[in-house]
Protein backbone atom coordinates (compact mmCIF):
# COMPACT_ATOMS: atom_id res chain seq x y z
CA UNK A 1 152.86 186.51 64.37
CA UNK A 2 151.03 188.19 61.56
CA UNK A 3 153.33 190.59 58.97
CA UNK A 4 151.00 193.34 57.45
CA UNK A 5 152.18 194.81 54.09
CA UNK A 6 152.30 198.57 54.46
CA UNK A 7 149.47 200.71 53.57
CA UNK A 8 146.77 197.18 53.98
CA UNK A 9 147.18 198.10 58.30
CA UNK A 10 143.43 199.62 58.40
CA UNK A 11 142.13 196.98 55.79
CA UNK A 12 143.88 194.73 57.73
CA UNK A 13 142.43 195.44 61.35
CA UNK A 14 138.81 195.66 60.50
CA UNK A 15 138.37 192.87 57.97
CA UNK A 16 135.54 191.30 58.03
CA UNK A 17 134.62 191.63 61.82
CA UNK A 18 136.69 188.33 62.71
CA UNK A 19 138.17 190.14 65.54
CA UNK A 20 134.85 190.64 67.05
CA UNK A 21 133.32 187.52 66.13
CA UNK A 22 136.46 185.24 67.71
CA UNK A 23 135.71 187.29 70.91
CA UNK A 24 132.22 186.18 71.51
CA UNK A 25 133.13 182.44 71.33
CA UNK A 26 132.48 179.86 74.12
CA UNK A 27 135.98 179.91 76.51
CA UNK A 28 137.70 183.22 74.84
CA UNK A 29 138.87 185.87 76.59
CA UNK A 30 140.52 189.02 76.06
CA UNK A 31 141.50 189.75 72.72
CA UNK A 32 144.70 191.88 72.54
CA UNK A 33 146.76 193.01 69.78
CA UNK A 34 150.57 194.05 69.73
CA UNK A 35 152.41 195.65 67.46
CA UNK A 36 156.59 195.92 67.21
CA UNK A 37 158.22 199.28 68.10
CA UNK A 38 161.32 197.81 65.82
CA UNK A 39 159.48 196.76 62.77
CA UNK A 40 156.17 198.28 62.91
CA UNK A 41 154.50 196.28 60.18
CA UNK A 42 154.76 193.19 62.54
CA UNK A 43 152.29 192.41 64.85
CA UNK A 44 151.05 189.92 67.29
CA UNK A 45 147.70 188.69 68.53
CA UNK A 46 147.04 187.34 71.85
CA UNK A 47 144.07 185.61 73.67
CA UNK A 48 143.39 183.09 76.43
CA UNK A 49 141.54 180.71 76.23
CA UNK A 50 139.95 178.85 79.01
CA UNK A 51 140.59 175.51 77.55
CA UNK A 52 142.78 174.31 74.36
CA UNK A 53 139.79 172.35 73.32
CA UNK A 54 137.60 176.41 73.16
CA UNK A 55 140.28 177.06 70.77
CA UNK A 56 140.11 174.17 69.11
CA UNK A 57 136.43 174.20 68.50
CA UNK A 58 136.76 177.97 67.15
CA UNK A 59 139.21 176.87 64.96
CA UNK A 60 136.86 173.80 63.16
CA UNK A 61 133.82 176.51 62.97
CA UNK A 62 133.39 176.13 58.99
CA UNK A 63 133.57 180.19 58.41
CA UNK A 64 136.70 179.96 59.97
CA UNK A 65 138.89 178.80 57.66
CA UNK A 66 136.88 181.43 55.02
CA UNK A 67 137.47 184.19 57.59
CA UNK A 68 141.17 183.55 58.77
CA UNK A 69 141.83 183.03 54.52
CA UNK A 70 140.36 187.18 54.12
CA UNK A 71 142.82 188.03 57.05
CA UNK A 72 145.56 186.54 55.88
CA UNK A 73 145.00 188.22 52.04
CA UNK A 74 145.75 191.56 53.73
CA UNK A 75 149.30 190.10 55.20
CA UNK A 76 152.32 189.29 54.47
CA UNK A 77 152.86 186.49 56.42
CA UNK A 78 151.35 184.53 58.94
CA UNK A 79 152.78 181.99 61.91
CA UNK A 80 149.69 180.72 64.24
CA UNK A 81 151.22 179.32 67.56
CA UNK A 82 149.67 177.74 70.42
CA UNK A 83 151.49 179.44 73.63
CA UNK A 84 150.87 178.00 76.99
CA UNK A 85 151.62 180.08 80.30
CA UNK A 86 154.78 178.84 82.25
CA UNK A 87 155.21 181.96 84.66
CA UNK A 88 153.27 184.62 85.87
CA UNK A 89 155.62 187.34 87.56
CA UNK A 90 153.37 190.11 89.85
């Protein structure tokens, strides 16, 4: 759950291309970003993974820590979770 401070939203989405760059990794699918209807300035990110351990390797990349640290300076807040599926309802 990311909270963006208002006015940083467009900073905020386009920073520093990690959007683009965490969808060309090994095992990642597609990337999708949510935002709430009740409290617009939070927002939510969501992507599968094929495997927790393609996450986990993303996640131990050396520029990400640098990356996810220039995301974060355009937020508020920030609260990573790891969400596994437990239904899938057609």
């Amino acid at each position: 759950m990311w909270v963006v401070r208002t006015g940083d939203e467009d900073a905020w989405f386009g920073v520093d291309g990690f959007r683009d760059r965490a969808s060309t990794m090994p095992g990642s699918g597609t990337l999708r970003l949510v935002r709430g209807l009740d409290n617009p300035g939070r927002y939510m990110s969501l992507a599968p993974w094929e495997s927790n351990e393609a996450q986990v390797a993303w996640k131990q990349l050396p520029e990400f820590r640098e990356r996810i640290g220039r995301v974060r300076g355009h937020g508020g807040h920030f609260e990573p979770s790891v969400l596994e599926l437990v239904v899938e309802v057609e």
